[in-house]
Protein backbone atom coordinates (compact mmCIF):
# COMPACT_ATOMS: atom_id res chain seq x y z
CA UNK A 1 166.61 151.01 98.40
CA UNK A 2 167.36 154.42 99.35
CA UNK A 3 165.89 157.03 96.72
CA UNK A 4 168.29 160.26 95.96
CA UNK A 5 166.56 163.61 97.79
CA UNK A 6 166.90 164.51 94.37
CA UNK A 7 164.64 162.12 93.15
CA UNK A 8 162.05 162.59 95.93
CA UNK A 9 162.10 166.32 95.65
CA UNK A 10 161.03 165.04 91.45
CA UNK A 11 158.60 162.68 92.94
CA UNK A 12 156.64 165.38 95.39
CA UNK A 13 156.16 168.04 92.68
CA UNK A 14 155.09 165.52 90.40
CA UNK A 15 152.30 164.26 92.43
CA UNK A 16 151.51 167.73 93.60
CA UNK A 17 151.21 168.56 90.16
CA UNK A 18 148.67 165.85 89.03
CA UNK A 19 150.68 163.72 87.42
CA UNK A 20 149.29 160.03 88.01
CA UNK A 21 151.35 157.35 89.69
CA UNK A 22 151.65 155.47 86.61
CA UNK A 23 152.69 157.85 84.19
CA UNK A 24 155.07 158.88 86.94
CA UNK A 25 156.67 155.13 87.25
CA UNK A 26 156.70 154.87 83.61
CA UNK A 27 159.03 158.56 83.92
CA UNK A 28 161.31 156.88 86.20
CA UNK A 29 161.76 153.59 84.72
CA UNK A 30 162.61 155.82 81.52
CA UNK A 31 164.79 157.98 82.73
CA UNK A 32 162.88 161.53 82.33
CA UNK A 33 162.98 163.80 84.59
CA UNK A 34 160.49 166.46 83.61
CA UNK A 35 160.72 170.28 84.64
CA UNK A 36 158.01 172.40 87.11
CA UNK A 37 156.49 173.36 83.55
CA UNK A 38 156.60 170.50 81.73
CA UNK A 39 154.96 168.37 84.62
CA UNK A 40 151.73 170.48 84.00
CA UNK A 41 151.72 169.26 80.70
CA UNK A 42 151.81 165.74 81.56
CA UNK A 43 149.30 166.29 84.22
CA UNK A 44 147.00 167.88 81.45
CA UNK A 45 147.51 165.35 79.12
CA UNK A 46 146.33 162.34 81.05
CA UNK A 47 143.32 164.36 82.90
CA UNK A 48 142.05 164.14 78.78
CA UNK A 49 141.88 160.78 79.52
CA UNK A 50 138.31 161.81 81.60
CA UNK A 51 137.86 165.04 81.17
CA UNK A 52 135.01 164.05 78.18
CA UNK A 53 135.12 168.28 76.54
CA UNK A 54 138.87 167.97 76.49
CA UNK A 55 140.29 167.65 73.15
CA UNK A 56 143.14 170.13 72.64
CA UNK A 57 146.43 170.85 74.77
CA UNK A 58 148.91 173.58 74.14
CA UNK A 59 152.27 174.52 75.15
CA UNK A 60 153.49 177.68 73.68
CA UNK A 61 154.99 181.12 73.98
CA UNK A 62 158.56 181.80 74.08
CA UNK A 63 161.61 179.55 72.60
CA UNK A 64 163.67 177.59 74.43
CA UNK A 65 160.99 176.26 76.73
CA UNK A 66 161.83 172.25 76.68
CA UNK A 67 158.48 172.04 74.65
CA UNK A 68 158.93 169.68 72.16
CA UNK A 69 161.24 167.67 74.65
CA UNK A 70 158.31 167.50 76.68
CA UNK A 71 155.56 166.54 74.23
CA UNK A 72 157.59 163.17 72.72
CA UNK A 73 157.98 162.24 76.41
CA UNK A 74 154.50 162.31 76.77
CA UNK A 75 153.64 160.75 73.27
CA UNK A 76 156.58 158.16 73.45
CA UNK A 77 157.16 157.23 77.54
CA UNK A 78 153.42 157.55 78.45
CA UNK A 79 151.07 157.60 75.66
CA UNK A 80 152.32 154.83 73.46
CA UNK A 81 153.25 152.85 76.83
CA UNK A 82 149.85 153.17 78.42
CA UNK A 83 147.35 152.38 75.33
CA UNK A 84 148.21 149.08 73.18
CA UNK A 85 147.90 150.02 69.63
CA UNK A 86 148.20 153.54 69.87
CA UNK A 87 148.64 155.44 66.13
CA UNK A 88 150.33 159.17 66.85
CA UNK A 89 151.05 161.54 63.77
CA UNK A 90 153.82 163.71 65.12
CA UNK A 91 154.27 166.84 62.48
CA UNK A 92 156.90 169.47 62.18
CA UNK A 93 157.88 171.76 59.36
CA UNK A 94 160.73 170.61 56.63
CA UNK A 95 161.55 166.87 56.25
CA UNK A 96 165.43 167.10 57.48
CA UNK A 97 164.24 169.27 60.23
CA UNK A 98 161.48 166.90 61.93
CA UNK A 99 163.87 163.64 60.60
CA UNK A 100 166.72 164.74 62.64
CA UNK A 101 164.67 166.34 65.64
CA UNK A 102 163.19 162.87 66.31
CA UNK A 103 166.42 160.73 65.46
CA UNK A 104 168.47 163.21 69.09
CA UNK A 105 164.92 163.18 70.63
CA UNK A 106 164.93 159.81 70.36
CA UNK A 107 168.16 159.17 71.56
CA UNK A 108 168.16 161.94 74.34
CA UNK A 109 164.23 160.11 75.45
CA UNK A 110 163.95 156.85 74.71
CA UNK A 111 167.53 155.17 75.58
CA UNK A 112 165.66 152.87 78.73
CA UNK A 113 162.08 152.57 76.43
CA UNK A 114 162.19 149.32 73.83
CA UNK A 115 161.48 150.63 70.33
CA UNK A 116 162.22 150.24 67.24
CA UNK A 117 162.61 153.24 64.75
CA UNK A 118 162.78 154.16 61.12
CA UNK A 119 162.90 157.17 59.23
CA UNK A 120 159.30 157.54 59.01
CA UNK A 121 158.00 155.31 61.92
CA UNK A 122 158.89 154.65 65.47
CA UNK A 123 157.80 151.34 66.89
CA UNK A 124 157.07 149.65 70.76
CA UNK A 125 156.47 146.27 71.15
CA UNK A 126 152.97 146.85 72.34
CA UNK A 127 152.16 147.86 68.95
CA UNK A 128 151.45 151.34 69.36
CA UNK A 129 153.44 153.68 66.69
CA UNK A 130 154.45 157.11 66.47
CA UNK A 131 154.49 158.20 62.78
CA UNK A 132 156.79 160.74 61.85
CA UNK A 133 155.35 163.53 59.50
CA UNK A 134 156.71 166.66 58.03
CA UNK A 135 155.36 169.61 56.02
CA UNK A 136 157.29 172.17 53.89
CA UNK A 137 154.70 173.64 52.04
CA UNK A 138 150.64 173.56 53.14
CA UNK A 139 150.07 171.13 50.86
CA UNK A 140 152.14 168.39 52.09
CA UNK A 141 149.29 168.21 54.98
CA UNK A 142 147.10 166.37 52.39
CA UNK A 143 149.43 163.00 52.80
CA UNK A 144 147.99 162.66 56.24
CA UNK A 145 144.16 162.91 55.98
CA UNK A 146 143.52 159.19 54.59
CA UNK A 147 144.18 157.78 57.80
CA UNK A 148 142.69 158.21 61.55
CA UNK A 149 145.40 158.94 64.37
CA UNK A 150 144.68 158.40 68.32
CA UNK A 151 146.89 161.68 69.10
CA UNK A 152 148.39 163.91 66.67
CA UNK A 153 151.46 166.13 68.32
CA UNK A 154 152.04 169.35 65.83
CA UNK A 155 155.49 170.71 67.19
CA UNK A 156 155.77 174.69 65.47
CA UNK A 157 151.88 174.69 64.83
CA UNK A 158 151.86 178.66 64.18
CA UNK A 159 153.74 177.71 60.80
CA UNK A 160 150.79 176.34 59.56
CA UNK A 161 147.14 177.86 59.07
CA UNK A 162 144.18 177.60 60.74
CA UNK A 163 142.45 175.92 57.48
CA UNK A 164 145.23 173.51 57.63
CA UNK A 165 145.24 173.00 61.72
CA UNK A 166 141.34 172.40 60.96
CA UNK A 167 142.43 169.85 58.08
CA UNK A 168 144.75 167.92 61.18
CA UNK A 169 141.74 167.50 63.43
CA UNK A 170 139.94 165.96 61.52
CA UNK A 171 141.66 163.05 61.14
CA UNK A 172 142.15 162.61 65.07
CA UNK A 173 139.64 160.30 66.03
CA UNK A 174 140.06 156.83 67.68
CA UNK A 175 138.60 153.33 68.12
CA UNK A 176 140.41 152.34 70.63
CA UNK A 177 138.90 151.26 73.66
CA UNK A 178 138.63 153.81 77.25
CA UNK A 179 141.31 155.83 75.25
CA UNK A 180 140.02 159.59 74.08
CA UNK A 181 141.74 161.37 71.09
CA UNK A 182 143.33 164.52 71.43
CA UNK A 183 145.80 167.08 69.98
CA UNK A 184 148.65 168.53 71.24
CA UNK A 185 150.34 171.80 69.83
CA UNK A 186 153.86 173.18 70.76
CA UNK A 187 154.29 176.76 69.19
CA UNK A 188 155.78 180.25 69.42
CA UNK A 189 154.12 183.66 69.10
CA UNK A 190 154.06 184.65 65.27
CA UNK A 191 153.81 182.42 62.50
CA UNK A 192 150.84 181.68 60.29
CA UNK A 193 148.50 181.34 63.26
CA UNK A 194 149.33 183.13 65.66
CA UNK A 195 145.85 185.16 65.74
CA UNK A 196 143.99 181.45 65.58
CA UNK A 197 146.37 179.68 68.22
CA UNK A 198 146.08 182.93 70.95
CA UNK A 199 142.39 182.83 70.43
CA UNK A 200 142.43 179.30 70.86
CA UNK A 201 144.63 178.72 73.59
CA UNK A 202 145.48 182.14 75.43
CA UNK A 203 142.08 184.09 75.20
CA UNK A 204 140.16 180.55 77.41
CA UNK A 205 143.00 180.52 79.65
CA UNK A 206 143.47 184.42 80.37
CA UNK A 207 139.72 184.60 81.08
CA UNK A 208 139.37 181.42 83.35
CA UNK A 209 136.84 179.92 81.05
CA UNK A 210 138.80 176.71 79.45
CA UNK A 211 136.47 174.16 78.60
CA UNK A 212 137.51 171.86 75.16
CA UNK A 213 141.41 173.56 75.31
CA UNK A 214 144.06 173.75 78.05
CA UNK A 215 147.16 176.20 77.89
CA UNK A 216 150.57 176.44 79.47
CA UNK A 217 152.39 179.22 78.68
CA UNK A 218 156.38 178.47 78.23
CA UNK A 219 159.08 180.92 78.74
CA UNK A 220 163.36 179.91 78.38
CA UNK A 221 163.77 180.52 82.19
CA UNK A 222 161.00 177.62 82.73
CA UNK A 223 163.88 175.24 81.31
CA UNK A 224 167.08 174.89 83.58
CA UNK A 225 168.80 172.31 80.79
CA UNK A 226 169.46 175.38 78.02
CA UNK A 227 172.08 175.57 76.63
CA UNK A 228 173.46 178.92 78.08
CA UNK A 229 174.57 180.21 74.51
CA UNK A 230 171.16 179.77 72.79
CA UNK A 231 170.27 181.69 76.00
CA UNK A 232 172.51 184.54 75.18
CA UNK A 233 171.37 184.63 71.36
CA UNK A 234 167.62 184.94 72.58
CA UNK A 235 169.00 187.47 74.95
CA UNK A 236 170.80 189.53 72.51
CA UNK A 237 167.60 189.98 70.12
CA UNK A 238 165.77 193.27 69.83
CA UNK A 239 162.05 194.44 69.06
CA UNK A 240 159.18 192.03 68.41
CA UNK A 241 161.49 188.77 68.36
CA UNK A 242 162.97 189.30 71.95
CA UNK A 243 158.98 190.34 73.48
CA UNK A 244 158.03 187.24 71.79
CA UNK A 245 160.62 184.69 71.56
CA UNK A 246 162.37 185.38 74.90
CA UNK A 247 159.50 187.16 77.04
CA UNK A 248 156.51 184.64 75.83
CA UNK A 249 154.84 187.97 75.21
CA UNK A 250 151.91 187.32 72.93
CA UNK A 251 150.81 190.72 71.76
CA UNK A 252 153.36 191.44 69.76
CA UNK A 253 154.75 190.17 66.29
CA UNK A 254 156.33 191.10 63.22
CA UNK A 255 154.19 193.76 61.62
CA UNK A 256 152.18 194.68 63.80
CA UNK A 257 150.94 197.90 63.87
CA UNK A 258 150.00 198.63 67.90
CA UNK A 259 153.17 197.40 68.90
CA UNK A 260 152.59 198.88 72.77
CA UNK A 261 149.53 197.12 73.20
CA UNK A 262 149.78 194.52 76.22
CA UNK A 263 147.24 192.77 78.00
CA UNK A 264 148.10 193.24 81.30
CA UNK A 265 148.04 196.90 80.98
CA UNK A 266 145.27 197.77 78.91
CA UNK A 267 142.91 195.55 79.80
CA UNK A 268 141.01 195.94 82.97
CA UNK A 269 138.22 193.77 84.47
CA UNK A 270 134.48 195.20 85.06
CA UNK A 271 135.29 194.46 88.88
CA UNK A 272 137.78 196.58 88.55
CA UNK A 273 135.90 199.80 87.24
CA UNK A 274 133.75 202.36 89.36
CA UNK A 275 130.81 204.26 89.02
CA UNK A 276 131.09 206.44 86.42
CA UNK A 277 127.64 207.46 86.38
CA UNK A 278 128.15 208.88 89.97
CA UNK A 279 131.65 210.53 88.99
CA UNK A 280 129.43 212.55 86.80
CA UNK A 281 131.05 211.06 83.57
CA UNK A 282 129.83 211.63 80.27
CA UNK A 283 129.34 208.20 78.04
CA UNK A 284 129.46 208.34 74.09
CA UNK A 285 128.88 205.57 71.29
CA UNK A 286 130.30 204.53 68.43
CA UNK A 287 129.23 202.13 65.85
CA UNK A 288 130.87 200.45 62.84
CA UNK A 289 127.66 198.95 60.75
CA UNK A 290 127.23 195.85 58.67
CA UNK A 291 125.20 193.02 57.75
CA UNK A 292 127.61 190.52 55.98
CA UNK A 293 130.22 192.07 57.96
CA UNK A 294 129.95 192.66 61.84
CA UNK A 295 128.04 195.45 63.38
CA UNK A 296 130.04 196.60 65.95
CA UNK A 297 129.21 199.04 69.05
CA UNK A 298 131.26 200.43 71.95
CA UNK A 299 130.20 202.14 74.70
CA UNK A 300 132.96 204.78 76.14
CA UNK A 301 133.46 207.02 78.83
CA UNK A 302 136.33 209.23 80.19
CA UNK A 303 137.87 209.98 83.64
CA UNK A 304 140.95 211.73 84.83
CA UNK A 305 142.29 212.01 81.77
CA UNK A 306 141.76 208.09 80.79
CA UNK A 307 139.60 206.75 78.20
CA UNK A 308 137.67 203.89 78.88
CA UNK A 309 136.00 201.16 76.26
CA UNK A 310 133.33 199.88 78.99
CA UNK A 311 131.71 197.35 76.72
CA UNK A 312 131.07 195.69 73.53
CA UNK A 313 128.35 194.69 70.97
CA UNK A 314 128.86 192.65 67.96
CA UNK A 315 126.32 190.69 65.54
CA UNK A 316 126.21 189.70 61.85
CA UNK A 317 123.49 188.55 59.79
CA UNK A 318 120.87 191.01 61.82
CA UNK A 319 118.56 193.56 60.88
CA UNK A 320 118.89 197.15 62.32
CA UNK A 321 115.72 196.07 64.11
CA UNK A 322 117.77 193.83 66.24
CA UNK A 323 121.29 195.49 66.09
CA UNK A 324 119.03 198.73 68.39
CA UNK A 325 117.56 196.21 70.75
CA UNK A 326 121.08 194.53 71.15
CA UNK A 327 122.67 198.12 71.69
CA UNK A 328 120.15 199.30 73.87
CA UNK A 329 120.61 195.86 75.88
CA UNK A 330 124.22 196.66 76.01
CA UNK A 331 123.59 200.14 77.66
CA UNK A 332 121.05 198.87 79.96
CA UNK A 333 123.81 197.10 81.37
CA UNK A 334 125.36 200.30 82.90
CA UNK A 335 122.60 201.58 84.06
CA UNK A 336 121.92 203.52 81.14
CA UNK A 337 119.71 204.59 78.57
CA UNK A 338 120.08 206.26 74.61
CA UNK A 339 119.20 209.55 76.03
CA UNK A 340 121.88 209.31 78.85
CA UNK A 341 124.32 209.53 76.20
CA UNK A 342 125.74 212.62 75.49
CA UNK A 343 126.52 211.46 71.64
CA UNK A 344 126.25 208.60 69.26
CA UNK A 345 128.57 207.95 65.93
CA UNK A 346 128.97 205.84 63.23
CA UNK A 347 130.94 205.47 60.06
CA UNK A 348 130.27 207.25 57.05
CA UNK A 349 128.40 204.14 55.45
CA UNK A 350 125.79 204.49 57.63
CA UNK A 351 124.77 207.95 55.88
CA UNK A 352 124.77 207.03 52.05
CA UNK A 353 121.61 207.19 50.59
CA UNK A 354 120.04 203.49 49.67
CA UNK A 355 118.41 203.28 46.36
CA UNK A 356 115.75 205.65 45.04
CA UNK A 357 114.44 205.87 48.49
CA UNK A 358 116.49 208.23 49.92
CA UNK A 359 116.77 206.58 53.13
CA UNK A 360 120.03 206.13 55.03
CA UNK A 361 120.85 202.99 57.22
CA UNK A 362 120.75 206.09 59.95
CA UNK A 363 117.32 206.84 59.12
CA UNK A 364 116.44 202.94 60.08
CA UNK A 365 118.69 203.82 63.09
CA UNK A 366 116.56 206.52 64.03
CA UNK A 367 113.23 204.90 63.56
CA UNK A 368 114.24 202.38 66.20
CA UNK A 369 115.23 205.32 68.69
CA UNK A 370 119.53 205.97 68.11
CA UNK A 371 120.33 209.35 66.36
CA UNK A 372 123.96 208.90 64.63
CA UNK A 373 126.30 211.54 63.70
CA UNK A 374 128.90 211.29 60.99
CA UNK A 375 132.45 209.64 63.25
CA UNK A 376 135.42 211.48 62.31
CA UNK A 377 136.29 208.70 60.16
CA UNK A 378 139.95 210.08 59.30
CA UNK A 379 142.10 206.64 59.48
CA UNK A 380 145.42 207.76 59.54
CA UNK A 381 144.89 210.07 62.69
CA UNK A 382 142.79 208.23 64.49
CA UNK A 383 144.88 204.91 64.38
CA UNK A 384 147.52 207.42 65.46
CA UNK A 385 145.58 208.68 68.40
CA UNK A 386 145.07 205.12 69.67
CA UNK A 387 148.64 204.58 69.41
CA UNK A 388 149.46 207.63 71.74
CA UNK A 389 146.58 206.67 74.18
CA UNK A 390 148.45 203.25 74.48
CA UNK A 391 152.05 204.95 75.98
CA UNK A 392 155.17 203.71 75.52
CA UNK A 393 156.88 201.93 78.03
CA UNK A 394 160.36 202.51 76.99
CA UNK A 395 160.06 206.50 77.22
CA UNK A 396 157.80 205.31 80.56
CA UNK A 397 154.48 206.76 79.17
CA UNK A 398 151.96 205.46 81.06
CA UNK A 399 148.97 204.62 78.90
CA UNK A 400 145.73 206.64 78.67
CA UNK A 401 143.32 203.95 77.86
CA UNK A 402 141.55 201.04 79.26
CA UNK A 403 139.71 198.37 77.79
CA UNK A 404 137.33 195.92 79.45
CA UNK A 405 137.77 192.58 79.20
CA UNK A 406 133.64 192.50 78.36
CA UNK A 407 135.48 193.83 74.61
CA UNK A 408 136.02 190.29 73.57
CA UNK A 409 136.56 191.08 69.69
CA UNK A 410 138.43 194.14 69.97
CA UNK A 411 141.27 192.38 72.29
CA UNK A 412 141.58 189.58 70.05
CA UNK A 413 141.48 191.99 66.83
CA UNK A 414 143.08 195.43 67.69
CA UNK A 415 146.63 193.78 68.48
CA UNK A 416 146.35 192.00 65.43
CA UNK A 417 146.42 194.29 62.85
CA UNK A 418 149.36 195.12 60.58
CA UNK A 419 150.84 197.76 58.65
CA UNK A 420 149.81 198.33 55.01
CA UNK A 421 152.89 197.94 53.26
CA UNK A 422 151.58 200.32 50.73
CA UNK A 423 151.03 202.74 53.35
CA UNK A 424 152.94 201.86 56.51
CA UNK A 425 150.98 205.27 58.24
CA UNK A 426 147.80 202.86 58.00
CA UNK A 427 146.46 199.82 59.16
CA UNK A 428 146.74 196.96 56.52
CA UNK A 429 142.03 196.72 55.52
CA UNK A 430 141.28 193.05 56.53
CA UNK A 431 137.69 191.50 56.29
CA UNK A 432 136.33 188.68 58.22
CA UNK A 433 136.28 185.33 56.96
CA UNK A 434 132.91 183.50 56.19
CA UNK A 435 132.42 182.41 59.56
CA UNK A 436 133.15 185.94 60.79
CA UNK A 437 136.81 185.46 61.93
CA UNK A 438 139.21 188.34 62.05
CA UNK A 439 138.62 191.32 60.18
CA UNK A 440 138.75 195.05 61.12
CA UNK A 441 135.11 195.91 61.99
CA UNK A 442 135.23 196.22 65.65
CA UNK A 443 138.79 198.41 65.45
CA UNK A 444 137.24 200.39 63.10
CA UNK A 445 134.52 201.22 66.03
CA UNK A 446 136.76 201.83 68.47
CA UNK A 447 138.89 204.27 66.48
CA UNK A 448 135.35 206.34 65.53
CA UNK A 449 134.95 206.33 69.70
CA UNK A 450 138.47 207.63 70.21
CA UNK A 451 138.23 210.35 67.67
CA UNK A 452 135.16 211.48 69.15
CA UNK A 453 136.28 211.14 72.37
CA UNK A 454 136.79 214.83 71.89
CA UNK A 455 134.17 215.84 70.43
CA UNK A 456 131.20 215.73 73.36
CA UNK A 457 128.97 218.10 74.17
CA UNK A 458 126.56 217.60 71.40
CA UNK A 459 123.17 216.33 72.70
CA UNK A 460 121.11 213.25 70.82
């Protein structure tokens, strides 16, 4: 039998994209014909099968992709074919929504694949079932925590909140034999989540360092079958909603405050920096303290006019003791020591008196070697002066700061914070969560180092 070129071209990049020869036959014999894009996500999902650390997959970034397409081909034509007895939550937001996206994906998917569906349930003959869940307020997640599911697929995942995504997992667990449970999200930027998913998903992937999670990042032009109008609409938005739901970008959402921030051009890689020391640069700290909260440290420099964040410290639940030998470790790292630097801040906390004692938390900072000055704490400005230093690539600013990738918490933080709607000339004050998640400690650093980034020449 003579196969189409067509079909052989499918066939190649399939194979070349790890898809295995079953899952690819059981494509075929369905009639699916998965994208470039969406054949990564197939590969990814059955490498979980032995990858042991693999637990979550997601697809996400920009609408239009052929996401959730995608995922109930994998749940429905390879999944539920390849494991007997396979139990799959699939959960989308509002009953009429997920009801009627399954009833045309079923249709559009499964016309060669025996099954048998109902409202709630879709059934193969090899008695593995896809259950069909949906979720219009948070709540409505509680109906599916009695039982245990082999995969759960959450299409729109950043409508729902990391307490409740935390909730999901834990009923995804399996006794089923040489199978291994996993998750699979589909999502766009924004939404409930989208701090938790990017941290989850994009932060492992942009670093290289993926171990338990796997990403693919989905844009419209990844998907050849849109429909050309939904194209245009996509096309036709403005502001946050086109960078995020046509571009895929992930730094930007509604409310945001640091609208220009973007990965690719304000963070730079260590390899990437020179020797600053040898330049004849000048380096400056500035910390944000806490115990509770984070204590938070950057080390700074400047050169031609561009400000660099060079690294990061950040610990909770540690005495000052240990916060200075951190710091110090920090500096070491560069080459440097606390009286190479030619100044050291910190926010006005630091300097309130404790108790009858008279001691300040810079007095402990002292004993242990680092002499703090009073930041110029003034919020308004200095969020202001970090949104100059970023530019503006409409009026083709170019930007005037870099941050290394070392600054782990400030990457994931800074582009997360919104306006206060009280005051929509400030940032919106967030604290971390109980297990230190979020919050506005390590910004809060960074904007004392950038408002004293003019202020050297004062010796420790």
């Amino acid at each position: 039998m003579r196969v189409p070129p067509s079909t052989m071209r499918m066939i190649q990049a399939a194979k070349a994209s790890g898809i295995p020869k079953d899952s690819l036959e059981r494509f075929l014999l369905a009639g699916y014909v998965p994208q470039p894009k969406q054949m990564e996500f197939h590969a990814i999902a059955r490498a979980a099968d032995h990858i042991d650390e693999l637990e979550d997959i997601g697809y996400g970034g920009a609408r239009g992709g052929g996401k959730t397409h995608c995922g109930f081909a994998q749940i429905a034509i390879d999944d539920c074919q390849k494991f007997n007895g396979l139990s799959v939550l699939f959960l989308r937001e509002k009953s009429g929504s997920a009801l009627e996206s399954i009833s045309k994906l079923s249709t559009k998917v499964l016309p060669r694949v025996p099954h048998r569906p109902t409202q709630t349930v879709i059934s193969f003959p090899n008695s593995s079932s896809i259950k069909v869940g949906h979720f219009q307020y948070e709540k409505d997640i509680n109906q599916y925590l009695s039982l245990e599911y082999d995969v759960i697929f959450i299409e729109q995942a950043e409508q729902l909140s990391q307490s409740k995504l935390a909730d999901i997992k834990t009923v995804n667990r399996t006794s089923i034999e040489g199978f291994k449970p996993r998750m699979y999200y589909t999502f766009n930027w924004g939404g409930l989540s989208h701090a938790f998913l990017k941290k989850k998903f994009l932060e492992p992937y942009r670093a290289g360092a993926e171990t338990s999670t796997r990403f693919i990042p989905a844009t419209v032009y990844d998907n050849r079958r849109v429909d050309r109008f939904y194209l245009a609409k996509l096309q036709a938005l403005t502001g946050w909603k086109r960078k995020a739901w046509l571009d895929g970008d992930p730094d930007i959402f509604a409310g945001q405050y640091f609208e220009e921030f973007r990965h690719d051009k304000h963070v730079i890689e260590p390899r990437d920096l020179f020797d600053f020391a040898a330049a004849g640069c000048e380096f400056w700290i500035a910390i944000d303290y806490g115990y509770r909260h984070w204590t938070v440290c950057y080390l700074f420099t400047e050169f031609d006019g561009i400000i660099y964040c060079l690294d990061e410290f950040a610990a909770r639940n540690q005495l000052i003791s240990s916060n200075c030998e951190g710091i110090k470790e920090m500096l070491a790292r560069w080459g440097l020591e606390v009286e190479d630097l030619i100044n050291a801040v910190a926010g006005p906390d630091v300097f309130a008196t404790k108790g009858d004692s008279g001691e300040s938390f810079a007095d402990n900072f002292a004993e242990h070697g680092i002499y703090l000055r009073a930041a110029n704490a003034s919020r308004r400005p200095g969020w202001g002066k970090i949104v100059d230093l970023l530019g503006d690539e409409k009026q083709g600013i170019e930007p005037s700061l870099k941050i290394s990738s070392k600054c782990t918490g400030l990457i994931e933080r800074l582009p997360a914070l919104m306006h206060d709607p009280k005051n929509p000339e400030d940032v919106l004050k967030v604290n971390c969560d109980e297990n230190g998640e979020g919050g506005d400690d390590h910004p809060d650093a960074f904007r004392y180092g950038v408002m004293n980034s003019n202020n050297l020449g004062v010796t420790i």
